[in-house]
C-alpha atoms as a PDB file:
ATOM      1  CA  UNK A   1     111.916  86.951 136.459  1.00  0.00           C
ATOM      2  CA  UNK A   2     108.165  85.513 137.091  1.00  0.00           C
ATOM      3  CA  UNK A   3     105.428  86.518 134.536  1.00  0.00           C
ATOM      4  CA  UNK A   4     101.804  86.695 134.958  1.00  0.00           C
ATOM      5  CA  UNK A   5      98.999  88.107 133.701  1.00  0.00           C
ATOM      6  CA  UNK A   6      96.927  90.936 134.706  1.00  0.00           C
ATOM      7  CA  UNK A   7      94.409  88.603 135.867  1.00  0.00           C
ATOM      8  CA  UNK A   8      96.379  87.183 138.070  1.00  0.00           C
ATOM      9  CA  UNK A   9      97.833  90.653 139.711  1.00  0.00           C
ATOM     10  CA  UNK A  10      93.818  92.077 139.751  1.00  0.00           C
ATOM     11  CA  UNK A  11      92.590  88.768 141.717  1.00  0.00           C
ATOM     12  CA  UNK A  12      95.029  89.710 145.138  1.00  0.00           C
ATOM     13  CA  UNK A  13      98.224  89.910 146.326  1.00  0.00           C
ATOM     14  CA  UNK A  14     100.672  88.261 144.488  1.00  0.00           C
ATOM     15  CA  UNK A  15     103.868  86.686 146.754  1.00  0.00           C
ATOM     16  CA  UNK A  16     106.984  85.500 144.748  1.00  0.00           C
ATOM     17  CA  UNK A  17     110.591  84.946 145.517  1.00  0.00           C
ATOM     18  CA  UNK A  18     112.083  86.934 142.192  1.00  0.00           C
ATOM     19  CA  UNK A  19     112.921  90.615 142.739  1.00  0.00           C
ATOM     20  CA  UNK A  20     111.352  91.213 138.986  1.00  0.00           C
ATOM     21  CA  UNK A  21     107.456  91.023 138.118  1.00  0.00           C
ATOM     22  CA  UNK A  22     106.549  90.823 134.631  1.00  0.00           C
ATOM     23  CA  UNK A  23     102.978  91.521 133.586  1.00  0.00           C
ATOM     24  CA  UNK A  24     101.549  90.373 130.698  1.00  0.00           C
ATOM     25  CA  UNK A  25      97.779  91.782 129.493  1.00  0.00           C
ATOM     26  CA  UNK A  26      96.819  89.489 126.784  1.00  0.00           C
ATOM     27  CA  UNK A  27      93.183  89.737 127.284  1.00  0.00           C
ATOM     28  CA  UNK A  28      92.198  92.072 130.168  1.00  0.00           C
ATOM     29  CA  UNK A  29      94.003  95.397 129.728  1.00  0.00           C
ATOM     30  CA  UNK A  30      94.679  98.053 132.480  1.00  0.00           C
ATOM     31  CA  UNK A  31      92.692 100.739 132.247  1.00  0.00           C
ATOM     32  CA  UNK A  32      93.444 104.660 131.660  1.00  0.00           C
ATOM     33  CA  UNK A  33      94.367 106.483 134.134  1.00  0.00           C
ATOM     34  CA  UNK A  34      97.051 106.118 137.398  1.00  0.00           C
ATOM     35  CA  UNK A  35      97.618 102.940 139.005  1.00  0.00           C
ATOM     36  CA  UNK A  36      99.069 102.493 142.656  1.00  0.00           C
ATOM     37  CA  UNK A  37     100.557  99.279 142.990  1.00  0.00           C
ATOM     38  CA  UNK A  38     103.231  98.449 145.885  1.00  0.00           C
ATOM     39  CA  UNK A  39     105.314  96.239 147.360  1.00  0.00           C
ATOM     40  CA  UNK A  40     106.400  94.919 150.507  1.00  0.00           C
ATOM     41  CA  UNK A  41     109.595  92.855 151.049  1.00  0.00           C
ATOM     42  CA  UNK A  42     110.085  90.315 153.953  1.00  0.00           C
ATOM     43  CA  UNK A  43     113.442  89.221 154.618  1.00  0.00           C
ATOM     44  CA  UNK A  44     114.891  86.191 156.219  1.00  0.00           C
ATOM     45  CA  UNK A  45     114.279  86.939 159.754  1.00  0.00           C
ATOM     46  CA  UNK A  46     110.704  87.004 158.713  1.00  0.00           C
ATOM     47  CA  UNK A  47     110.624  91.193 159.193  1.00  0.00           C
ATOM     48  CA  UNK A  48     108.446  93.098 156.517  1.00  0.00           C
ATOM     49  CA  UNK A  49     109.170  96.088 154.833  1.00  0.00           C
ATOM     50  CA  UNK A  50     106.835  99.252 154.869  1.00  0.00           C
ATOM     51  CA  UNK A  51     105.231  99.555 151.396  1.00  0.00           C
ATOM     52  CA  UNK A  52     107.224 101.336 149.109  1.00  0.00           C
ATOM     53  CA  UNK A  53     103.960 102.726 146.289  1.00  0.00           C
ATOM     54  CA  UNK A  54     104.549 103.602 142.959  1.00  0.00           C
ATOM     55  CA  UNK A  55     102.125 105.321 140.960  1.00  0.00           C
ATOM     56  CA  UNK A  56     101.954 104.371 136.941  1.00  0.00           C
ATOM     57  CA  UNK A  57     100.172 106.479 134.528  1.00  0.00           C
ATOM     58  CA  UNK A  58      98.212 104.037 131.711  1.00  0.00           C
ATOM     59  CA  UNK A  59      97.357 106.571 128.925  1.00  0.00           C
ATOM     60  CA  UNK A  60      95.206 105.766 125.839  1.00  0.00           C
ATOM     61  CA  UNK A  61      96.663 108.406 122.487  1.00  0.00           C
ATOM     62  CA  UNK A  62      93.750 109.409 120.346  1.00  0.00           C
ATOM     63  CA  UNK A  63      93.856 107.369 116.889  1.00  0.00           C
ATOM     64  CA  UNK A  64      94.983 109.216 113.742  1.00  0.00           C
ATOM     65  CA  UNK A  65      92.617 109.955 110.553  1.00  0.00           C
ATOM     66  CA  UNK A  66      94.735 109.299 107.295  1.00  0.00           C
ATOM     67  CA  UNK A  67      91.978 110.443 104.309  1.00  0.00           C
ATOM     68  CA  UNK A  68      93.231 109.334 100.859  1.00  0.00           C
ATOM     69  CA  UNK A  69      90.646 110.328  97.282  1.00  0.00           C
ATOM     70  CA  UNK A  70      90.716 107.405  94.763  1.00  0.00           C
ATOM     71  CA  UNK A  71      88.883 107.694  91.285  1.00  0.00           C
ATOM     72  CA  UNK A  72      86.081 105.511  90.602  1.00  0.00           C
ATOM     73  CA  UNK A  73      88.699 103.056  89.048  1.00  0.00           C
ATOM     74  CA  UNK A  74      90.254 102.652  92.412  1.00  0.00           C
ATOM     75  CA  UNK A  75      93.662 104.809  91.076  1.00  0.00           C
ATOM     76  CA  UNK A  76      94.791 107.122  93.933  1.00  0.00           C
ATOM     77  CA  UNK A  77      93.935 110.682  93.240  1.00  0.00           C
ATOM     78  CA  UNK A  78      97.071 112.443  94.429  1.00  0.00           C
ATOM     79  CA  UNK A  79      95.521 116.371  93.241  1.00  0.00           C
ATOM     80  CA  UNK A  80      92.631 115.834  94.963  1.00  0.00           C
ATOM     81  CA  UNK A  81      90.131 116.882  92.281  1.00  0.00           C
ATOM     82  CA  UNK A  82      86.918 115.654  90.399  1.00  0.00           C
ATOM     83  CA  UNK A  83      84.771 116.759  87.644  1.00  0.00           C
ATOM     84  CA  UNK A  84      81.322 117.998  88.008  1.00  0.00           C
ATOM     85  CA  UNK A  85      78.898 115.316  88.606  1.00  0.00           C
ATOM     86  CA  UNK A  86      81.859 112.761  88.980  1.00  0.00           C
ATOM     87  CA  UNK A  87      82.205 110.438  92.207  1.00  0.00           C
ATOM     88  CA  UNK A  88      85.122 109.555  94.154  1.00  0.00           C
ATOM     89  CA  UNK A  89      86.171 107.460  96.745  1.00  0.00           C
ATOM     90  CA  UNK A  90      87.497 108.282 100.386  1.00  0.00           C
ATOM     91  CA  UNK A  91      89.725 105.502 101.523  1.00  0.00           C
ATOM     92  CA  UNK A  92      90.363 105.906 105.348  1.00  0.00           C
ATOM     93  CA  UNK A  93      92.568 102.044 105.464  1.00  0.00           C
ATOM     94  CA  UNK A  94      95.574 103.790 106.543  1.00  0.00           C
ATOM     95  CA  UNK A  95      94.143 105.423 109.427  1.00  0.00           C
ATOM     96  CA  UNK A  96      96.004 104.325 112.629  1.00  0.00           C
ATOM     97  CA  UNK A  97      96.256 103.876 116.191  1.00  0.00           C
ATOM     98  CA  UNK A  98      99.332 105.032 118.075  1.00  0.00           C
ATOM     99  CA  UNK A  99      98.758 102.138 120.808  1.00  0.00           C
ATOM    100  CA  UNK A 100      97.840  99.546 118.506  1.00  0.00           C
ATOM    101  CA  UNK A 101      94.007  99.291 119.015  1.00  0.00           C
ATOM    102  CA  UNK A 102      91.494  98.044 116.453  1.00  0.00           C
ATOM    103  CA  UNK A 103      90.163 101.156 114.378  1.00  0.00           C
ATOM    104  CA  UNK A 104      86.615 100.310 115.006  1.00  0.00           C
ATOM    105  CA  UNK A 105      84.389 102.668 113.310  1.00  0.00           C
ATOM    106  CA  UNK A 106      85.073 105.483 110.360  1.00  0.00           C
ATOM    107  CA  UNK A 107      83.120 108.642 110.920  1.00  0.00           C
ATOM    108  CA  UNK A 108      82.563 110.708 107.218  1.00  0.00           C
ATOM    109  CA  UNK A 109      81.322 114.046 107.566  1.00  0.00           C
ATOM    110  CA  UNK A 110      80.815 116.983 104.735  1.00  0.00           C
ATOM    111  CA  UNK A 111      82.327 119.788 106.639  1.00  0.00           C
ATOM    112  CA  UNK A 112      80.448 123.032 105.543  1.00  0.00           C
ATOM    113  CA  UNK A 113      81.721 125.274 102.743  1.00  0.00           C
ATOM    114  CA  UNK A 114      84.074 128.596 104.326  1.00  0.00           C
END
């Protein structure tokens, strides 16, 4: 099996002798969206293949929001509730991303009153 990195692929063709291409994306990542990529075999005679394409489909799931309410204290408050004139905290830690991405920025809105 030969490895390389996405780098490597995005800079040109890449030629090997190994039937399996591993490729690694440890800093530059491929994009959303579809990717053609294709290959060409040559055989001993020195003939070459028509390309055989195949199209791959890079997608990006939206992160999930996980809200939890903590008294002042820190305690979790599992009903939810608070006394008149008493603060709270909104903890949004265990908010995650399905891909494994960074959570890079929390976004706290007071929704209006139905």
């Amino acid at each position: 099996m030969t490895e390389i990195t996405l780098e490597k692929l995005l800079a040109g063709t890449v030629k090997t002798t190994d039937p399996t291409l591993t490729i690694s994306m440890p800093d530059k990542k491929l994009n959303p969206g579809e990717h053609v990529l294709s290959l060409a075999v040559v055989d001993s005679g020195g003939n070459t293949s028509e390309k055989q394409l195949i199209k791959i489909v890079v997608v990006d799931r939206n992160p999930v929001a996980i809200i939890d309410m903590r008294n002042l204290d820190g305690a979790i408050n599992q009903k939810k509730t608070t006394t008149f004139g008493q603060g709270f905290i909104l903890d949004g830690k265990r908010s995650t991303d399905p891909d494994g991405q960074e959570i890079k920025q929390y976004i706290w809105t007071l929704e209006p009153q139905t």
